[in-house]
Protein backbone atom coordinates (compact mmCIF):
# COMPACT_ATOMS: atom_id res chain seq x y z
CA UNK A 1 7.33 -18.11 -4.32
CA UNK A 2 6.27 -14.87 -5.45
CA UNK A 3 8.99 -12.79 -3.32
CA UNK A 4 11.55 -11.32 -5.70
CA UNK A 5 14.15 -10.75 -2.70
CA UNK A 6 13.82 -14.93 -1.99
CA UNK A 7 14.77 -15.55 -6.20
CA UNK A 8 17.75 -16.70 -7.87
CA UNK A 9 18.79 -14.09 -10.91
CA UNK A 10 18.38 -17.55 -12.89
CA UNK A 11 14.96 -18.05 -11.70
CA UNK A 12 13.91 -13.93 -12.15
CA UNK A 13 15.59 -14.53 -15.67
CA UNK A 14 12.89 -17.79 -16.17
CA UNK A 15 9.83 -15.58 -15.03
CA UNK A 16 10.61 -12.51 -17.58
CA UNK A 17 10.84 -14.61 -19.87
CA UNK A 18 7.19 -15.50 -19.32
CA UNK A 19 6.14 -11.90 -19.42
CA UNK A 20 6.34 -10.87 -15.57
CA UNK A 21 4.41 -7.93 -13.67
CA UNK A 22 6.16 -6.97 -10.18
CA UNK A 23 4.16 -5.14 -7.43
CA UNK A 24 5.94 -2.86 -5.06
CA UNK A 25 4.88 -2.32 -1.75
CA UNK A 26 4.73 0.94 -0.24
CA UNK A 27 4.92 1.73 3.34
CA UNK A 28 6.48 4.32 5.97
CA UNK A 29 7.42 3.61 9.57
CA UNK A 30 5.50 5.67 12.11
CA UNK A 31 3.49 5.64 15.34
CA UNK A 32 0.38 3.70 14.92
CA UNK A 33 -1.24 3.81 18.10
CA UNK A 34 -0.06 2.59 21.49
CA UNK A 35 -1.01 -1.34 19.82
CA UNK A 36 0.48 -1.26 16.67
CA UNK A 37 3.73 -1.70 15.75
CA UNK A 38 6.09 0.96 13.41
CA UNK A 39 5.69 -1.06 10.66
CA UNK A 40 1.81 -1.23 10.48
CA UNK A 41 1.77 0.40 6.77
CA UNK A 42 4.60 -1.42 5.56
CA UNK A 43 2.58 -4.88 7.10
CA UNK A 44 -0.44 -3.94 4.87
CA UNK A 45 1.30 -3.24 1.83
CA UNK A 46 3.11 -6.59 1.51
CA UNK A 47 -0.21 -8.46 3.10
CA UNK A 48 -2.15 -7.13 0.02
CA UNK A 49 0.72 -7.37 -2.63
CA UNK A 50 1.50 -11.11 -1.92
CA UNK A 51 -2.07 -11.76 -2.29
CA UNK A 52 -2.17 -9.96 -5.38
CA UNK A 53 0.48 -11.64 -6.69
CA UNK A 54 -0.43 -15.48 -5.39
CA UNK A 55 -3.95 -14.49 -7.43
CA UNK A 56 -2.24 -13.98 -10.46
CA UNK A 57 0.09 -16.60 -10.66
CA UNK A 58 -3.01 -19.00 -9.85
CA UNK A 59 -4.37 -17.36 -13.05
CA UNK A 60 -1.21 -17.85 -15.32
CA UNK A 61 0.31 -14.29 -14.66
CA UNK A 62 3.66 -14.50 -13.48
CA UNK A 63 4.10 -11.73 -10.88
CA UNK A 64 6.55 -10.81 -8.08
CA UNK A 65 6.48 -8.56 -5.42
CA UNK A 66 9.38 -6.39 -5.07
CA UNK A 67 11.22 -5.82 -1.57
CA UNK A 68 9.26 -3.17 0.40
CA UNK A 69 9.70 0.98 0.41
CA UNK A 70 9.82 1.26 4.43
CA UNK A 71 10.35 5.32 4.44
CA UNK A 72 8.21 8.00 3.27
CA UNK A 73 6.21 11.60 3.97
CA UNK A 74 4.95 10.82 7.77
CA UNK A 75 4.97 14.07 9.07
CA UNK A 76 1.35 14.27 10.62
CA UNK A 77 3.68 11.22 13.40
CA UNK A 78 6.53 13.43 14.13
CA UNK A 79 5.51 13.96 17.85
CA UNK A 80 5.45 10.19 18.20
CA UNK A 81 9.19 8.19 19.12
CA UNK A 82 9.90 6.28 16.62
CA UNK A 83 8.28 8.02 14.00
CA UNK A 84 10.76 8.44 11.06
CA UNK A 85 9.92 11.41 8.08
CA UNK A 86 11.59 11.47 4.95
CA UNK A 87 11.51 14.65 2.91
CA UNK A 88 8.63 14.64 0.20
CA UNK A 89 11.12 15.48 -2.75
CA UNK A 90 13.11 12.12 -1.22
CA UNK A 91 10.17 10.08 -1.32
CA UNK A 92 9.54 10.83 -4.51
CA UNK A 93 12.66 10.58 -6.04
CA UNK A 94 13.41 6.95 -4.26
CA UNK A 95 10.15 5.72 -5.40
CA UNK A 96 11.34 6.39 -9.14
CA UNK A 97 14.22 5.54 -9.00
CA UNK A 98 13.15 1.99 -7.67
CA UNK A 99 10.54 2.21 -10.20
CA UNK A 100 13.02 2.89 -13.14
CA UNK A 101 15.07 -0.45 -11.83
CA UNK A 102 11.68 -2.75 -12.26
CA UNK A 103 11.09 -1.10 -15.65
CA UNK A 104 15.05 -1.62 -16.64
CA UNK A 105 14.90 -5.25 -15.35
CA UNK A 106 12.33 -5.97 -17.77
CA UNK A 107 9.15 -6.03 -15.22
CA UNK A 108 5.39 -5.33 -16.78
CA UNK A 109 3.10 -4.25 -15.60
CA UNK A 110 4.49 -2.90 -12.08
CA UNK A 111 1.76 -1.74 -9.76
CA UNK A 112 2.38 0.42 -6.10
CA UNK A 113 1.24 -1.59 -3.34
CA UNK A 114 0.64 1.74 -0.65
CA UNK A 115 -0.20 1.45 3.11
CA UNK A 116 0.55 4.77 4.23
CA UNK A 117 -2.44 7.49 3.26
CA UNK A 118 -0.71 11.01 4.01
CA UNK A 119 -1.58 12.97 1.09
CA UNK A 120 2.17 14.40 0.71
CA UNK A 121 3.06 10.55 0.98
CA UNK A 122 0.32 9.96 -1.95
CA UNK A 123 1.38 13.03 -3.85
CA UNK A 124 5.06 11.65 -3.80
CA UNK A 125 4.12 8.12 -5.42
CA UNK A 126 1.76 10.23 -7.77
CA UNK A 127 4.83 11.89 -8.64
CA UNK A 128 7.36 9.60 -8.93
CA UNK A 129 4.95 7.34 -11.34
CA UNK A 130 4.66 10.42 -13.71
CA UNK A 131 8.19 10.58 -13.75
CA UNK A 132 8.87 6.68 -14.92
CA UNK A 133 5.78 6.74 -17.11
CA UNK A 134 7.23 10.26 -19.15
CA UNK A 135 10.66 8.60 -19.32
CA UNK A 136 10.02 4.95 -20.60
CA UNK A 137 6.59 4.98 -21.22
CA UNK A 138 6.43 1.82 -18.86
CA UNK A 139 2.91 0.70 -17.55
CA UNK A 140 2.58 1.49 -14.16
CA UNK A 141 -0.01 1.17 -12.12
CA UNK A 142 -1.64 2.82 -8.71
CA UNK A 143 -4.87 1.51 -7.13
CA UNK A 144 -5.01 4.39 -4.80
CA UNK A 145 -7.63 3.30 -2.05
CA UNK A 146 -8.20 6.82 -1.17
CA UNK A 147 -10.13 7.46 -4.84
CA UNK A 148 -13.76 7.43 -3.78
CA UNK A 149 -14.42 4.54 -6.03
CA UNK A 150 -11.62 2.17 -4.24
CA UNK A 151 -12.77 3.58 -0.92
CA UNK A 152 -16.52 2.73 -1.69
CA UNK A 153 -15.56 -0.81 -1.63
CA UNK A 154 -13.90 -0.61 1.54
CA UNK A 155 -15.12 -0.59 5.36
CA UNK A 156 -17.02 2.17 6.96
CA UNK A 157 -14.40 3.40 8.86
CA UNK A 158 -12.60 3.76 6.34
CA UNK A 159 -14.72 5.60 4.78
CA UNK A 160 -15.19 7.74 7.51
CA UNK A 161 -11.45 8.93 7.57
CA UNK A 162 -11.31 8.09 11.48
CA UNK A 163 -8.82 5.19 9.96
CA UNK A 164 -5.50 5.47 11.53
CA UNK A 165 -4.83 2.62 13.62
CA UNK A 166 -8.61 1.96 14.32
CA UNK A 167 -10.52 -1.08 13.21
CA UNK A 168 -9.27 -0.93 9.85
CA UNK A 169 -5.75 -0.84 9.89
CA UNK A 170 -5.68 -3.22 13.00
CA UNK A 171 -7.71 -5.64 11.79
CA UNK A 172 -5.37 -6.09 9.08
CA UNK A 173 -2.04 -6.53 10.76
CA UNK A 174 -4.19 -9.29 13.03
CA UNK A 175 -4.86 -11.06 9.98
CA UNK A 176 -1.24 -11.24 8.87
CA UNK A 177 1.03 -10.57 11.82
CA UNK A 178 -1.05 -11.10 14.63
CA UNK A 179 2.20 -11.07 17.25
CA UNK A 180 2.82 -8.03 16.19
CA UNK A 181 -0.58 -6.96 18.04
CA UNK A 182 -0.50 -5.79 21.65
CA UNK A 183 -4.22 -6.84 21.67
CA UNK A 184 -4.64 -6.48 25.41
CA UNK A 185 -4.24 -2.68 25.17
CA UNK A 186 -6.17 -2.58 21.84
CA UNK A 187 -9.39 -4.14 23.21
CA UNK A 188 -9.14 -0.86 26.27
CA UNK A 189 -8.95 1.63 23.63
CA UNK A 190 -11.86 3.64 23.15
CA UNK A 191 -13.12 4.84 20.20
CA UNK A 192 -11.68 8.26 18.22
CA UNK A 193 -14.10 9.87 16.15
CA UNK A 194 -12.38 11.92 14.74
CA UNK A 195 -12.10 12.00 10.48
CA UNK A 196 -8.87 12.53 9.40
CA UNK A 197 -9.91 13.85 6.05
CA UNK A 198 -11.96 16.63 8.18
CA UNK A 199 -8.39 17.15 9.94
CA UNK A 200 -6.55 17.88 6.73
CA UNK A 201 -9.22 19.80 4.86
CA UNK A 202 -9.07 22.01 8.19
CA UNK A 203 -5.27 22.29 7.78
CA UNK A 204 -4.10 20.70 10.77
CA UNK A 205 -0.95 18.69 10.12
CA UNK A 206 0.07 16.40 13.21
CA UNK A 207 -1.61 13.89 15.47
CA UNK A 208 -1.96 15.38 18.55
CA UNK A 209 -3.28 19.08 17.40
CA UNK A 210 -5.97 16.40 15.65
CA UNK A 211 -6.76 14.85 18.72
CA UNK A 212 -4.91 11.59 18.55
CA UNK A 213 -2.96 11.89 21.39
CA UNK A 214 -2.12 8.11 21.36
CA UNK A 215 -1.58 8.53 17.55
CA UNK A 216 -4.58 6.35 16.77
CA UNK A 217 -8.28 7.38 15.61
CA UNK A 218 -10.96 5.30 15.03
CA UNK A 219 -12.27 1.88 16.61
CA UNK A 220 -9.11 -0.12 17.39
CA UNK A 221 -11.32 -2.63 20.27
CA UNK A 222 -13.63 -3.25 17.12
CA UNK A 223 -11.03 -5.36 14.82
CA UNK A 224 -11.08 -8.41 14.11
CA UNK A 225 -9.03 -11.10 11.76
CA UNK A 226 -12.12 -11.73 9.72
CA UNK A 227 -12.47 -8.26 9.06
CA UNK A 228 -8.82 -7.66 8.03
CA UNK A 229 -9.19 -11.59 5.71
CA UNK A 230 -12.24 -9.49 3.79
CA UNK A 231 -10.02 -6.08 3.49
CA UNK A 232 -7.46 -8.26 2.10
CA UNK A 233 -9.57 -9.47 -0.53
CA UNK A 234 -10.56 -5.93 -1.42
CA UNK A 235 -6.94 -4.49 -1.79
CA UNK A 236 -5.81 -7.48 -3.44
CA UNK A 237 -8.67 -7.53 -5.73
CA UNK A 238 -8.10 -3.72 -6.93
CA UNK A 239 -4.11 -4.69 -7.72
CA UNK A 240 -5.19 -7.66 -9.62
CA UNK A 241 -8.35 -5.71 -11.42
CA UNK A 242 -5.30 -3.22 -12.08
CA UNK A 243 -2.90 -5.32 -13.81
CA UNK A 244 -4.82 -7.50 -15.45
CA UNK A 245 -6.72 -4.35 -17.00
CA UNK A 246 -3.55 -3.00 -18.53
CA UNK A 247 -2.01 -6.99 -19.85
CA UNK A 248 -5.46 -7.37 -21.56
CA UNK A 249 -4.86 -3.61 -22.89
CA UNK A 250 -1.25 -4.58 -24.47
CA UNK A 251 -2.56 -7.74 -25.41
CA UNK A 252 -5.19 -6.13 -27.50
CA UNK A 253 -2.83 -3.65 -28.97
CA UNK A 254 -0.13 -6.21 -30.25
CA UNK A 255 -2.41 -8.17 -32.30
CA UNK A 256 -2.71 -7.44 -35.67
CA UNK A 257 -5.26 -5.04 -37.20
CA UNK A 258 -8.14 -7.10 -39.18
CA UNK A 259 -7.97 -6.41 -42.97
């Protein structure tokens, strides 16, 4: 069981002593497309964390994943019910102080699962981390998928920005909540090609001035669960890179100096 929320204190106590990472998964509720449910980011970050964590326990590194962040920056949604914004100094100061709780409990590494990609969203966990890290010095950790070398290794949507709801995102809620799909309207929706990072860099800052009237861009008909398995396997694999980077790191700097 790699779920902290589904642990006895006695059995957390066990794991820390062991040397334990934790990875927090970050999401936001928000419109995702007339297919999609509210939860969509929140789905992603827990689908990639748990297979982060199940990776390195298989390895011999203890690891939990923390109960999910379900609010954040989703401001670009607002026109869509259902859609719920937190402010960005909120966000950020939630995020830490959730943060300083993992570092306090004794958690290392701790690495930020995110699903959500709103840059104020990004800036807040960007924020909040340099907060923690000034404080206690903690390791922790932030595979942001929207670095160009994380994104490389992701699909060409993706890449392409036109991500929100499209192929991407939906093919990776198939692969881990599937009834959460309404895939009979997803395979009639037609294609939005329309880059989201173009959007932003323009400065438009909602949905439907960008042209996503349904709050969706991209290629939602396209997904598919084998798609969403092999994204999977990419976000998991930049947590575990990430964690087992910075162990190795500590490892090397606790052992002594040769003579």
């Amino acid at each position: 069981m790699t779920e902290l929320a589904k642990l006895t204190w006695t059995e957390v106590e066990k794991r820390l002593e062991e040397g334990c990472a934790a990875i927090l998964p970050v999401g936001s509720t928000e419109a995702h497309g007339p297919h999609l449910p509210l939860d969509t980011d929140v789905t992603i970050a827990c689908g990639m964390a748990r297979r982060a964590a199940e990776r390195l326990e298989i390895a011999g590194q203890p690891c939990v994943v923390l109960p999910a962040v379900s609010y954040s920056v989703t401001e670009f949604a607002q026109g869509f019910p259902g859609s719920m914004s937190v402010r960005p100094e909120t966000a950020r100061a939630h995020l830490a102080d959730i943060l300083r709780a993992a570092v306090a409990t004794g958690f290392a590494p701790i690495a930020v699962a995110n699903g959500h990609l709103e840059p104020a969203h990004i800036q807040s966990i960007v924020g909040a981390i340099e907060d923690v890290v000034a404080e206690t010095q903690a390791q922790v950790l932030f595979p942001d998928v929207t670095r160009r070398r994380n994104a490389e290794r992701l699909t060409a949507e993706f890449q392409s920005g036109a991500c929100h709801a499209g192929s991407y995102e939906s093919s990776l809620v198939m692969a881990d909540d599937p009834d959460a799909v309404k895939d009979d309207v997803r395979r009639e929706l037609p294609e939005v090609d329309i880059s989201l990072v173009d959007v932003i860099r323009a400065g438009q800052t909602d949905f439907v001035e960008a042209g996503g009237t349904q709050a969706y861009f991209g290629q939602p008909a396209e997904a598919s669960v084998d798609e969403g398995h092999a994204t999977y396997e990419v976000l998991a694999a930049l947590l575990v890179e990430a964690i087992e980077a910075a162990t190795a790191a500590t490892d090397d700097s606790s052992e002594p100096s040769s003579p």
